[in-house]
N, C-alpha and C. Protein backbone atom coordinates (compact mmCIF):
# COMPACT_ATOMS: atom_id res chain seq x y z
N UNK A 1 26.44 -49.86 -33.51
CA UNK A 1 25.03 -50.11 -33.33
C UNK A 1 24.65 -50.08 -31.84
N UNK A 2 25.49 -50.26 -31.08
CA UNK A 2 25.74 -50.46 -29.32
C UNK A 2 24.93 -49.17 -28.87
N UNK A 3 25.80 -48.33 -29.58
CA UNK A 3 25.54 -46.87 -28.81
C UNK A 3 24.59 -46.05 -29.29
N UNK A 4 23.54 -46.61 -30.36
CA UNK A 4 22.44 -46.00 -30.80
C UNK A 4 21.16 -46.56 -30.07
N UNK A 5 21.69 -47.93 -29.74
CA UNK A 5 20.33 -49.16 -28.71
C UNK A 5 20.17 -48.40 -27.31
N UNK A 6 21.74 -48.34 -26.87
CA UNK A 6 22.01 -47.56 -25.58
C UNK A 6 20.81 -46.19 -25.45
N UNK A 7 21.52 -45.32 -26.73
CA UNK A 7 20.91 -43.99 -26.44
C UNK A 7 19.49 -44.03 -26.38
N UNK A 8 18.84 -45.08 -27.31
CA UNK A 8 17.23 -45.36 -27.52
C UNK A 8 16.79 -45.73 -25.80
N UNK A 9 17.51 -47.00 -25.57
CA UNK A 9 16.78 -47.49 -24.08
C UNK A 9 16.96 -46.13 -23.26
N UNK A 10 18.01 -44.70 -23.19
CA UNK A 10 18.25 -44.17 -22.50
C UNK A 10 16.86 -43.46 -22.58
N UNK A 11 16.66 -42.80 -23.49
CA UNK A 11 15.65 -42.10 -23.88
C UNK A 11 14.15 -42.58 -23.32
N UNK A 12 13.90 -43.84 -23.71
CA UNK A 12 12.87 -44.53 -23.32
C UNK A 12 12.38 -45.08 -21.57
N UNK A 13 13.78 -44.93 -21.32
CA UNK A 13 13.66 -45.18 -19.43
C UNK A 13 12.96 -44.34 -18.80
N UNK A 14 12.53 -43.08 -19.36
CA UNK A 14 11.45 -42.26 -18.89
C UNK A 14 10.38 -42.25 -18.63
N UNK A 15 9.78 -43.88 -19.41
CA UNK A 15 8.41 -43.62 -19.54
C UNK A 15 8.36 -45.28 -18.38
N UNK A 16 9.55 -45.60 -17.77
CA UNK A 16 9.39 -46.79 -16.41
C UNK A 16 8.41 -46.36 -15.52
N UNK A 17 8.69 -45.19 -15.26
CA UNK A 17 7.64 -44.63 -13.94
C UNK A 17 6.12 -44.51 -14.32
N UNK A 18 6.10 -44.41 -15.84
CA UNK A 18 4.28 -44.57 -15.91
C UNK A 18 4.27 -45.84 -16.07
N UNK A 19 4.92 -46.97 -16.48
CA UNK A 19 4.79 -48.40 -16.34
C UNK A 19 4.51 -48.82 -15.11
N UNK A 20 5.63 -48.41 -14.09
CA UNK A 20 4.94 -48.96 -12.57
C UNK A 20 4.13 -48.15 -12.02
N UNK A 21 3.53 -46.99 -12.19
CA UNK A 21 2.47 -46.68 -11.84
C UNK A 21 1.50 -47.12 -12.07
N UNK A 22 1.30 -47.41 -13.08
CA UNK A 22 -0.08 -48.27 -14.26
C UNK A 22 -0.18 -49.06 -13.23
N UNK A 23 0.74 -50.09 -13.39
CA UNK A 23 0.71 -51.46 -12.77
C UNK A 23 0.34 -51.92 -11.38
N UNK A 24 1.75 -51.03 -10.64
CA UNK A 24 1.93 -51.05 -9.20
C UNK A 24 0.87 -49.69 -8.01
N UNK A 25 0.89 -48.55 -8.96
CA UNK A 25 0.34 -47.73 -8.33
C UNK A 25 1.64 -46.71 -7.49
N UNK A 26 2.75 -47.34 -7.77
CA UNK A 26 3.92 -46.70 -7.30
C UNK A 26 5.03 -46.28 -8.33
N UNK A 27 5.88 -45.47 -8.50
CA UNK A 27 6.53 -45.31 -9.22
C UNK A 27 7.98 -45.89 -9.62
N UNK A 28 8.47 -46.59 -8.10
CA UNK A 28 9.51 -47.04 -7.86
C UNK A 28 9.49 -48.17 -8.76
N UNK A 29 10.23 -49.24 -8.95
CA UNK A 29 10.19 -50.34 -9.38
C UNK A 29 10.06 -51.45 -8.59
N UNK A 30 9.66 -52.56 -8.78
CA UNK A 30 9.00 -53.66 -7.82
C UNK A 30 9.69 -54.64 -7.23
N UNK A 31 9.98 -54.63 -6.30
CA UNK A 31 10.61 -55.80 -5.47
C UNK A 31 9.92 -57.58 -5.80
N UNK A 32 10.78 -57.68 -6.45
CA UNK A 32 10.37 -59.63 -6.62
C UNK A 32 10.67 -60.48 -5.67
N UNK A 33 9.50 -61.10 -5.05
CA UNK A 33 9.73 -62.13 -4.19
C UNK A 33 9.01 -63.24 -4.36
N UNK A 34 10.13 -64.38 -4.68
CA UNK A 34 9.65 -65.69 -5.27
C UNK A 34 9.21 -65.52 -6.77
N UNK A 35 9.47 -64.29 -7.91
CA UNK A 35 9.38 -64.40 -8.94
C UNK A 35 8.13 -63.93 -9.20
N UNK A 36 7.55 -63.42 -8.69
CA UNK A 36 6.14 -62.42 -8.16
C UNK A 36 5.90 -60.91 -7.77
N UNK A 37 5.17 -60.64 -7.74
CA UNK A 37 4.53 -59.40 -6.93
C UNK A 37 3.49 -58.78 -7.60
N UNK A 38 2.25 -58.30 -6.60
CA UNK A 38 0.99 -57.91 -6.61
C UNK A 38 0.82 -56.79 -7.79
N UNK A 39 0.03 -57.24 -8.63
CA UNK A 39 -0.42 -55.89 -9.36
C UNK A 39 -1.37 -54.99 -8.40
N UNK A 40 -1.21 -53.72 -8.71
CA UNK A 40 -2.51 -53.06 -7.54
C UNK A 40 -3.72 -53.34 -7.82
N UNK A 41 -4.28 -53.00 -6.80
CA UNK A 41 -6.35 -53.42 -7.04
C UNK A 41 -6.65 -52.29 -7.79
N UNK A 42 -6.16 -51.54 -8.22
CA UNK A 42 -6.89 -50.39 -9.29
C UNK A 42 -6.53 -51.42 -10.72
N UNK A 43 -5.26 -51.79 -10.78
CA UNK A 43 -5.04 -52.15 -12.25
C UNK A 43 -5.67 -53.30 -12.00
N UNK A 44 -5.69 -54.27 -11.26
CA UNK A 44 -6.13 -55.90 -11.39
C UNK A 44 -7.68 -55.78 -11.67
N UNK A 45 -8.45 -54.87 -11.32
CA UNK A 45 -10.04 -54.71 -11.48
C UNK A 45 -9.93 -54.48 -12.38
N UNK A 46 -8.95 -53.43 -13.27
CA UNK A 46 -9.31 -53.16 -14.45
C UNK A 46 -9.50 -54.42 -15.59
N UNK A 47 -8.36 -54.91 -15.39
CA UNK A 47 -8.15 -56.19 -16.34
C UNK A 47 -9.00 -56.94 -16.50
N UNK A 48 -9.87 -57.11 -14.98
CA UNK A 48 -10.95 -58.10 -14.48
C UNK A 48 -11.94 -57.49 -15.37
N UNK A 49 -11.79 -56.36 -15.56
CA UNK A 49 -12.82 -55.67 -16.32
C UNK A 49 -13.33 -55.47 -18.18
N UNK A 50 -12.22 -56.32 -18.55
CA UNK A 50 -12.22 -55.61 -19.95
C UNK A 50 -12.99 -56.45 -21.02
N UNK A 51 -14.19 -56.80 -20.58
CA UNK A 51 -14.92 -56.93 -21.59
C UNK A 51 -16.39 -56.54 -20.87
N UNK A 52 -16.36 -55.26 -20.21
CA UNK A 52 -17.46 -54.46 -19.54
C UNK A 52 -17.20 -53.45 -20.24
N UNK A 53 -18.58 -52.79 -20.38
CA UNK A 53 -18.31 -51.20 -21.29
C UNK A 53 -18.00 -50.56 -20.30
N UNK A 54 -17.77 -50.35 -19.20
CA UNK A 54 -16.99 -49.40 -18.53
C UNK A 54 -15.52 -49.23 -18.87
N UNK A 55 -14.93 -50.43 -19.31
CA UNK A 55 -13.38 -50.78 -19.26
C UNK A 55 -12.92 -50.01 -20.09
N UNK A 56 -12.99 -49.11 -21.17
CA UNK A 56 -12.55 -48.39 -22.17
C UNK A 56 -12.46 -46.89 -21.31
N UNK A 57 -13.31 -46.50 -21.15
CA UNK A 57 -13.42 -45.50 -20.52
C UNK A 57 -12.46 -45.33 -18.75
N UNK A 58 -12.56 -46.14 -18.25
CA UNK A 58 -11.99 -46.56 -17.29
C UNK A 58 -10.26 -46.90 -17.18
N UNK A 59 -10.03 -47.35 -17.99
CA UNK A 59 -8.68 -47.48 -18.69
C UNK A 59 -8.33 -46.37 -18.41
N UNK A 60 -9.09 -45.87 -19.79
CA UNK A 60 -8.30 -44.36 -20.61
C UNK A 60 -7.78 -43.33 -19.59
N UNK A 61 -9.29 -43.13 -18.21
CA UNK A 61 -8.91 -42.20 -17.54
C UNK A 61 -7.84 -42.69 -16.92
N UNK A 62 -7.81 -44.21 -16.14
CA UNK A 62 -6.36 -44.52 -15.23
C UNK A 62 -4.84 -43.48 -16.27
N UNK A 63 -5.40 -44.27 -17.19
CA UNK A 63 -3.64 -43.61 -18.41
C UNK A 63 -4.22 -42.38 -18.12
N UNK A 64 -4.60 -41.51 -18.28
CA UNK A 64 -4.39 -39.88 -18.57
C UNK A 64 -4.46 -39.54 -17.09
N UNK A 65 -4.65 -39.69 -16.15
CA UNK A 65 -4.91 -39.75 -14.78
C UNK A 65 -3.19 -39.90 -14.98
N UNK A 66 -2.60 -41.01 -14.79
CA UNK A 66 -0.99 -41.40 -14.63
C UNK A 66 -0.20 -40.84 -15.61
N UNK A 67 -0.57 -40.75 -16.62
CA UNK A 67 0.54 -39.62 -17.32
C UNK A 67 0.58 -37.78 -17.18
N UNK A 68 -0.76 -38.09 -16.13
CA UNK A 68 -0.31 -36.18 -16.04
C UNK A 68 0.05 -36.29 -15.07
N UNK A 69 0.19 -36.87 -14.18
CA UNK A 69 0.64 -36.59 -12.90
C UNK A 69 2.24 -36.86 -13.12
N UNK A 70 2.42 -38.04 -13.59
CA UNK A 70 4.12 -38.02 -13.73
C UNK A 70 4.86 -37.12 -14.95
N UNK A 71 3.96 -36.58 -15.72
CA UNK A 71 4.60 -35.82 -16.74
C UNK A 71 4.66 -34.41 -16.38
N UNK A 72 3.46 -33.93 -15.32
CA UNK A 72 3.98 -33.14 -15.07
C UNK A 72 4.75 -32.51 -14.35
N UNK A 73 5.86 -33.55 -13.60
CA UNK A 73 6.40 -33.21 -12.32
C UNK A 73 8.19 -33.67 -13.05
N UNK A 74 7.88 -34.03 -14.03
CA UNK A 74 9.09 -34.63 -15.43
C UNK A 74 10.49 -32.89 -15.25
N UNK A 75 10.96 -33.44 -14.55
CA UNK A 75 12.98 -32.41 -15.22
C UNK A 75 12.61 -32.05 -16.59
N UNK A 76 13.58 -31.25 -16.77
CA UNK A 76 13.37 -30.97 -18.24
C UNK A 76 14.04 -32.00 -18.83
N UNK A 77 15.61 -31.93 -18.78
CA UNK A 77 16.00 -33.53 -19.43
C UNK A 77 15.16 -34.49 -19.66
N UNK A 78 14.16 -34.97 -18.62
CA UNK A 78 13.07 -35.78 -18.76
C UNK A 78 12.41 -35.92 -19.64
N UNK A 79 11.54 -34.05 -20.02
CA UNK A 79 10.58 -33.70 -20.74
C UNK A 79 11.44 -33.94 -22.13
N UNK A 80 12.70 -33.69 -22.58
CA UNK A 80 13.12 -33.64 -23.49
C UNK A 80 13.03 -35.06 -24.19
N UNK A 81 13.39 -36.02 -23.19
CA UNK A 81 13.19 -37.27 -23.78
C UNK A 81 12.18 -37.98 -24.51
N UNK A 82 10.85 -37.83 -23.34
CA UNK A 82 9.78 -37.67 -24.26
C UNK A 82 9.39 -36.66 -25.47
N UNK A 83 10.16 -35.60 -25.38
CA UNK A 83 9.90 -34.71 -27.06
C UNK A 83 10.91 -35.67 -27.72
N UNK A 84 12.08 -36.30 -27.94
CA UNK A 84 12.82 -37.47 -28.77
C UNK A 84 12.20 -38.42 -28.96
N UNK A 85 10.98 -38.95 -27.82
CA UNK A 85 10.16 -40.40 -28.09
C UNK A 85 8.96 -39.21 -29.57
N UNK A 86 8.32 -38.61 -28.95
CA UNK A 86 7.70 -38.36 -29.94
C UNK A 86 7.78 -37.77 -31.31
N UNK A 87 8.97 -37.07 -31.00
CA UNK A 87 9.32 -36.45 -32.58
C UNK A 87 9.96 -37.61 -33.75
N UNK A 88 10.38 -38.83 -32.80
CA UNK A 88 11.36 -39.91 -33.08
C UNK A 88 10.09 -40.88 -34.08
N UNK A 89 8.98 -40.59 -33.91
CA UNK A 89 7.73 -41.39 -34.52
C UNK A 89 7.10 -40.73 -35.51
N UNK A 90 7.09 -41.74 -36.89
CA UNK A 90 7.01 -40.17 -37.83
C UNK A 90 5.62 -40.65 -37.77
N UNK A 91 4.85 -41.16 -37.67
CA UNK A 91 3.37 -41.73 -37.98
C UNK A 91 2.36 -40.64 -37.11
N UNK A 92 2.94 -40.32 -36.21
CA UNK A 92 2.52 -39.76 -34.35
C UNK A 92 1.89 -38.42 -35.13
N UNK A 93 2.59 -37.56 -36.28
CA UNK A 93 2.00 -36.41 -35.82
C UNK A 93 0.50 -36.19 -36.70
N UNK A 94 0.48 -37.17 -37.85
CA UNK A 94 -1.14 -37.20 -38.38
C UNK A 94 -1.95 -38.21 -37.13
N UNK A 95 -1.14 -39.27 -36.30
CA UNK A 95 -2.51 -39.82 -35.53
C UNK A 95 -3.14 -38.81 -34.83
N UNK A 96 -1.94 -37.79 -34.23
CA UNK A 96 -2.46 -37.00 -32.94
C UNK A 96 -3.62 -35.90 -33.44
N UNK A 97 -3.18 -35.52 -35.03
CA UNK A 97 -4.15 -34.52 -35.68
C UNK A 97 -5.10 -35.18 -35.89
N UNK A 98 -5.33 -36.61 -36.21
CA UNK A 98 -6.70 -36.91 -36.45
C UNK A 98 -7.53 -37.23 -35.02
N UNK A 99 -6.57 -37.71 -34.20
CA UNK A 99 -7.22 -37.99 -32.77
C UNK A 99 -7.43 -36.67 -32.18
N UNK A 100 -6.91 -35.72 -31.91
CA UNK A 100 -7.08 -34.40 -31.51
C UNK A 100 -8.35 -33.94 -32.19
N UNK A 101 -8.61 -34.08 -33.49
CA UNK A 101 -9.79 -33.63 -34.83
C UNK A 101 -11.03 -34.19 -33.76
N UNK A 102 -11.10 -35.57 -33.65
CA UNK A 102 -12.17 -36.52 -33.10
C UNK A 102 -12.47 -36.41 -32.27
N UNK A 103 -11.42 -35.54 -31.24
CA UNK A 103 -11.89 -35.60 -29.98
C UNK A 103 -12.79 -34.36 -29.63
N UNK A 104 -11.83 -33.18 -30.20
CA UNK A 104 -11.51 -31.99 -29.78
C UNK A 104 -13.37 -31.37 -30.84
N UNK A 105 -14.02 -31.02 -30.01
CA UNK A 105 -15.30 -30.29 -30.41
C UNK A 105 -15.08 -29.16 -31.23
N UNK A 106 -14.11 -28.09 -30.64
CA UNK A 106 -13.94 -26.97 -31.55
C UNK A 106 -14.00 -27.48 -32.96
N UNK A 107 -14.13 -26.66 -34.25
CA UNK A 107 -13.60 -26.73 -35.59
C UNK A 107 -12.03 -25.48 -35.64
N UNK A 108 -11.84 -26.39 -36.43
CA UNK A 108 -10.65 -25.75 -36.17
C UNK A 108 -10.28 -25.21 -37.88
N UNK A 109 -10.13 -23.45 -37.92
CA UNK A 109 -10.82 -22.46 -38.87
C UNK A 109 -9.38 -23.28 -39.89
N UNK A 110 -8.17 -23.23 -39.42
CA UNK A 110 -7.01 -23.09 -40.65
C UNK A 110 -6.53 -24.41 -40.45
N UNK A 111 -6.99 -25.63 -41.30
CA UNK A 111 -6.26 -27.22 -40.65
C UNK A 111 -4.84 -27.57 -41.03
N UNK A 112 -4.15 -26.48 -42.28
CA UNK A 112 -2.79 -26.61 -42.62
C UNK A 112 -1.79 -25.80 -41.63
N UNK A 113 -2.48 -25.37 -40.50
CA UNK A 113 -1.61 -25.34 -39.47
C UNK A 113 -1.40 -25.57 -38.35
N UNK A 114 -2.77 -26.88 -37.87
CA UNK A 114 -2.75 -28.20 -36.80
C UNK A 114 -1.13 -28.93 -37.30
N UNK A 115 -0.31 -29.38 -37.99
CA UNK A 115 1.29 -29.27 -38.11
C UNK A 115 1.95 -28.78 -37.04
N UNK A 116 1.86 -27.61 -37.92
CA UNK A 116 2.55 -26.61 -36.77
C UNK A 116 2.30 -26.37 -35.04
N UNK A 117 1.05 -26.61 -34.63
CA UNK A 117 0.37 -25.92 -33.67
C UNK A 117 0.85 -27.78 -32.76
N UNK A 118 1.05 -28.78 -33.12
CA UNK A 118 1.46 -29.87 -32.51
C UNK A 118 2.58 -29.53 -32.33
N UNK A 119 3.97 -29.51 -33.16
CA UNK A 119 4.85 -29.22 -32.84
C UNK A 119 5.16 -27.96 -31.85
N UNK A 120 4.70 -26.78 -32.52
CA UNK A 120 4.97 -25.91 -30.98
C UNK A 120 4.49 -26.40 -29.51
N UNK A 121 3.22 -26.95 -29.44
CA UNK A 121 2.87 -27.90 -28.27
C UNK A 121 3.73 -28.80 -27.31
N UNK A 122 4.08 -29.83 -28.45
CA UNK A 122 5.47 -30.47 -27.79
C UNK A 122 6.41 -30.08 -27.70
N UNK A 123 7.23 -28.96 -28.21
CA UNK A 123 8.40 -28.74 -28.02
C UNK A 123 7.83 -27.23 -26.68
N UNK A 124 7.13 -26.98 -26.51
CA UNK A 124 6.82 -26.07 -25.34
C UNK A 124 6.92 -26.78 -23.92
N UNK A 125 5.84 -28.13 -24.19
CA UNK A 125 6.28 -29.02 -23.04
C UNK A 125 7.63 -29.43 -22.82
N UNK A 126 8.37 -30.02 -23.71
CA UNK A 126 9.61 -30.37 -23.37
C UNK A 126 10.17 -28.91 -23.14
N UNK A 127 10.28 -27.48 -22.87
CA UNK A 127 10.98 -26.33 -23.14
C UNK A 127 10.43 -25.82 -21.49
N UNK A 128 9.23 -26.21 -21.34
CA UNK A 128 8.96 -25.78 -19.81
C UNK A 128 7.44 -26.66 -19.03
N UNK A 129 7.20 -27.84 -18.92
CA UNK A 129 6.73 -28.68 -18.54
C UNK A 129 5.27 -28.34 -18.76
N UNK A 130 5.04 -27.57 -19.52
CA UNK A 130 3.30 -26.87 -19.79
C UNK A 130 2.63 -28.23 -20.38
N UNK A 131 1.83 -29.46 -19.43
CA UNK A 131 1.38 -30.30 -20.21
C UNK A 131 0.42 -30.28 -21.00
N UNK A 132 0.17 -30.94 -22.38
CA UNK A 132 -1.16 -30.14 -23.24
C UNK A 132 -1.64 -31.76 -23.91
N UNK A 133 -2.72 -31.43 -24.53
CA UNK A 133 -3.46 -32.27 -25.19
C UNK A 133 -2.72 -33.45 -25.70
N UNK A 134 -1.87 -32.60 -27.20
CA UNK A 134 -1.39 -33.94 -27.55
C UNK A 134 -0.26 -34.85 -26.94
N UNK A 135 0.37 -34.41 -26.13
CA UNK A 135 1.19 -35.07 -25.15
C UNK A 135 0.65 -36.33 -24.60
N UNK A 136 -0.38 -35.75 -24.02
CA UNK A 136 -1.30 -36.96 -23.12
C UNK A 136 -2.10 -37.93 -24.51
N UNK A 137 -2.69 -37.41 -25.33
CA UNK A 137 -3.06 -38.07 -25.89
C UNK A 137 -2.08 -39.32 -26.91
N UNK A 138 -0.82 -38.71 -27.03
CA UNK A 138 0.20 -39.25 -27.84
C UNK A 138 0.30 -40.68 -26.70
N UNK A 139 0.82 -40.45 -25.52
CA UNK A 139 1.16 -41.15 -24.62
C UNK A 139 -0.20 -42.45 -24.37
N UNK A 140 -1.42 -41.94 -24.40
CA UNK A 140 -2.53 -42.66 -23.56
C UNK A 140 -2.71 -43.43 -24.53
N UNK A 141 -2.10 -43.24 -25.58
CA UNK A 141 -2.59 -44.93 -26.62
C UNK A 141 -1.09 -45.23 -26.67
N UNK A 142 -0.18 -44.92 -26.90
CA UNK A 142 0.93 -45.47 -26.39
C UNK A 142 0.93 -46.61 -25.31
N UNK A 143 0.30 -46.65 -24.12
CA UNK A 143 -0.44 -47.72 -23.41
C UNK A 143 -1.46 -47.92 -23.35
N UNK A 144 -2.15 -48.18 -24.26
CA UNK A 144 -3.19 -48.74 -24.26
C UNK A 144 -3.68 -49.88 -24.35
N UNK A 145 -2.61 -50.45 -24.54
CA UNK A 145 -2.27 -52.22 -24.80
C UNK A 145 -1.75 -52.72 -23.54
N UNK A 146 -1.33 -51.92 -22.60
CA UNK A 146 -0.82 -52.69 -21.32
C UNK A 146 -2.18 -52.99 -20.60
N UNK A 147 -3.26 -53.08 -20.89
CA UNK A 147 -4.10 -53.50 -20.31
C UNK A 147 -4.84 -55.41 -20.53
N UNK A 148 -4.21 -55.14 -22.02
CA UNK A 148 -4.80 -56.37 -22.84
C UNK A 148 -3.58 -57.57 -22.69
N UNK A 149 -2.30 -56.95 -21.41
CA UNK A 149 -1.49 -58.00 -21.38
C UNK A 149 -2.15 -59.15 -21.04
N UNK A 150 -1.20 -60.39 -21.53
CA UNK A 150 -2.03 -61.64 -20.78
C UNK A 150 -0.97 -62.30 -19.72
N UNK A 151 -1.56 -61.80 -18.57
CA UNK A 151 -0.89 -61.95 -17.33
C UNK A 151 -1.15 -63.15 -16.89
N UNK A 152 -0.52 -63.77 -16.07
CA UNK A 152 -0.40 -65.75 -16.31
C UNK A 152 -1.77 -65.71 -14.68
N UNK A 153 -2.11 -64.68 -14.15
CA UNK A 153 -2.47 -64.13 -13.27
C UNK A 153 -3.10 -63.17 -13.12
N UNK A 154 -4.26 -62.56 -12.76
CA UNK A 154 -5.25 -61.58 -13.12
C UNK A 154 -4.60 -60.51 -11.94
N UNK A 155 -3.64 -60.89 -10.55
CA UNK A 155 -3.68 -59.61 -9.32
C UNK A 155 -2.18 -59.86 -9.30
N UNK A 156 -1.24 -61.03 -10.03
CA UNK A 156 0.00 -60.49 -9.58
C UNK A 156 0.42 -60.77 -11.70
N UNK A 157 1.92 -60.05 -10.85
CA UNK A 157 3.00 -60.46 -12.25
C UNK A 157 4.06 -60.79 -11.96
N UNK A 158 4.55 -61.71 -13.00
CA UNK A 158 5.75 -62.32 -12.72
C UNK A 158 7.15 -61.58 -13.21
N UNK A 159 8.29 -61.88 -12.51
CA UNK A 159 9.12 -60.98 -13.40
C UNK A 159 9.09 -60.93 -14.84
N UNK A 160 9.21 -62.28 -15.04
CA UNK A 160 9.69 -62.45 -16.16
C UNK A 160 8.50 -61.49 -17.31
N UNK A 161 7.57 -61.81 -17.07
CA UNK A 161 6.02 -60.97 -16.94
C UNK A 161 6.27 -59.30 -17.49
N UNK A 162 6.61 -58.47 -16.74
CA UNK A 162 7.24 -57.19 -16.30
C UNK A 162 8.43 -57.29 -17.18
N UNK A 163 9.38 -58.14 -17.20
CA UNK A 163 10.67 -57.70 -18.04
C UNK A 163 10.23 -57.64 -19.54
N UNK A 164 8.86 -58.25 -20.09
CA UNK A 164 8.41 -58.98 -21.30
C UNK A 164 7.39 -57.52 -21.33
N UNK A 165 6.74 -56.67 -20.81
CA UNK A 165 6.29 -55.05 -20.47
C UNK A 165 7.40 -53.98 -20.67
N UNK A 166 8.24 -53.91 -19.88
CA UNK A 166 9.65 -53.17 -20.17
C UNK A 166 10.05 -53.14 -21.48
N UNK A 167 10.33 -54.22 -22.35
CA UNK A 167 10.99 -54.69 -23.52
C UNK A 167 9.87 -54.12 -24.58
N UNK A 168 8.44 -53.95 -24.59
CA UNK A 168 7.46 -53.87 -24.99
C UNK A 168 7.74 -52.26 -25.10
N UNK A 169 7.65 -51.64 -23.90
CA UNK A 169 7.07 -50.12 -24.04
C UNK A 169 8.56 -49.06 -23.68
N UNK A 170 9.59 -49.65 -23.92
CA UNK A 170 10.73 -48.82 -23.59
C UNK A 170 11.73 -49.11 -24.57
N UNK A 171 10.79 -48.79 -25.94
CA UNK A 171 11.56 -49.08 -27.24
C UNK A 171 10.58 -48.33 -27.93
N UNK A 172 11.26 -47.98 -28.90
CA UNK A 172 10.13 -47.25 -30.32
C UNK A 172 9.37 -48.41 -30.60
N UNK A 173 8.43 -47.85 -30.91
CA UNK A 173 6.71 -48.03 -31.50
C UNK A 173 6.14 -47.14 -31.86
N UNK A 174 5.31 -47.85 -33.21
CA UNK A 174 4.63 -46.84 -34.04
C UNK A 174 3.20 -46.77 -33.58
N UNK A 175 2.47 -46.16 -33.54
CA UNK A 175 1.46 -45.97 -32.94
C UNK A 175 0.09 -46.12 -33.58
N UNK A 176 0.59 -46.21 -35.28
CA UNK A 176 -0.41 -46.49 -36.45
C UNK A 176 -0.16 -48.37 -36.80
């Protein structure tokens, strides 16, 4: 059972760098001092923010803003991982067709082969870093809850804080 937890956290360590970006605004991971450290003023406004109708919108772009930038600069090994986070979720590929449906203005002429047309998508990104719709969209509700953490603190977090985030978003989750 060791070496299936292993391979999961391995897989999932990919998506650390959009965690401390969200958070920190940096990608590195955060130096604790005294059991602390600053969330950035992009994320701490946000939080400050979330019961303003801007905050939805505002969010969303921070996440799709931070997952294209680090996804698209993702190794392939990288990219592959995230095609294992997402293929690894069986719920993922009707949310993304119905969220893609809702979003996406076109009509789309043949719908028994939005299936197919996801999967070639993701496995193109993971095959050569081409980032596309449902990628970002798979991912941007994937965190969409790191906003609604309840931080003991509105501008910093505590480790323990962050290790209780880690444990949260660097494990399978279903997305329905």
């Amino acid at each position: 059972m060791h070496i299936m937890e292993d391979l999961i956290k391995k897989t999932y360590k990919v998506l650390q760098p959009v965690i401390n970006q969200l958070l920190f605004e940096k990608t590195n991971n955060p130096h604790f001092r005294e059991d602390k450290v600053n969330l950035s003023d992009k994320f701490s406004n946000l939080i400050k923010k979330k019961h303003n109708k801007s905050f939805l919108r505002e969010s969303t772009s921070h996440s799709v803003e931070t997952i294209m930038n680090i996804f698209s600069s993702l190794e392939e090994n990288e990219r592959l991982s995230i095609l294992k986070i997402m293929m690894s979720d069986l719920e993922f590929k009707t949310y993304i067709m119905f969220k893609y449906l809702s979003v996406n203005e076109k009509s789309i002429d043949n719908l028994e082969m939005l299936p197919n047309l996801v999967d070639e998508e993701i496995i193109r990104y993971g095959r050569t870093g081409k980032l596309n719709v449902f990628v970002v969209l798979y991912f941007e509700n994937f965190f969409e809850d790191i906003y609604n953490y309840n931080f003991s603190e509105q501008t910093i977090i505590t480790e323990k804080e962050y290790q209780e985030i880690l444990d949260q978003y660097l494990q399978a989750k279903t997305l329905v």
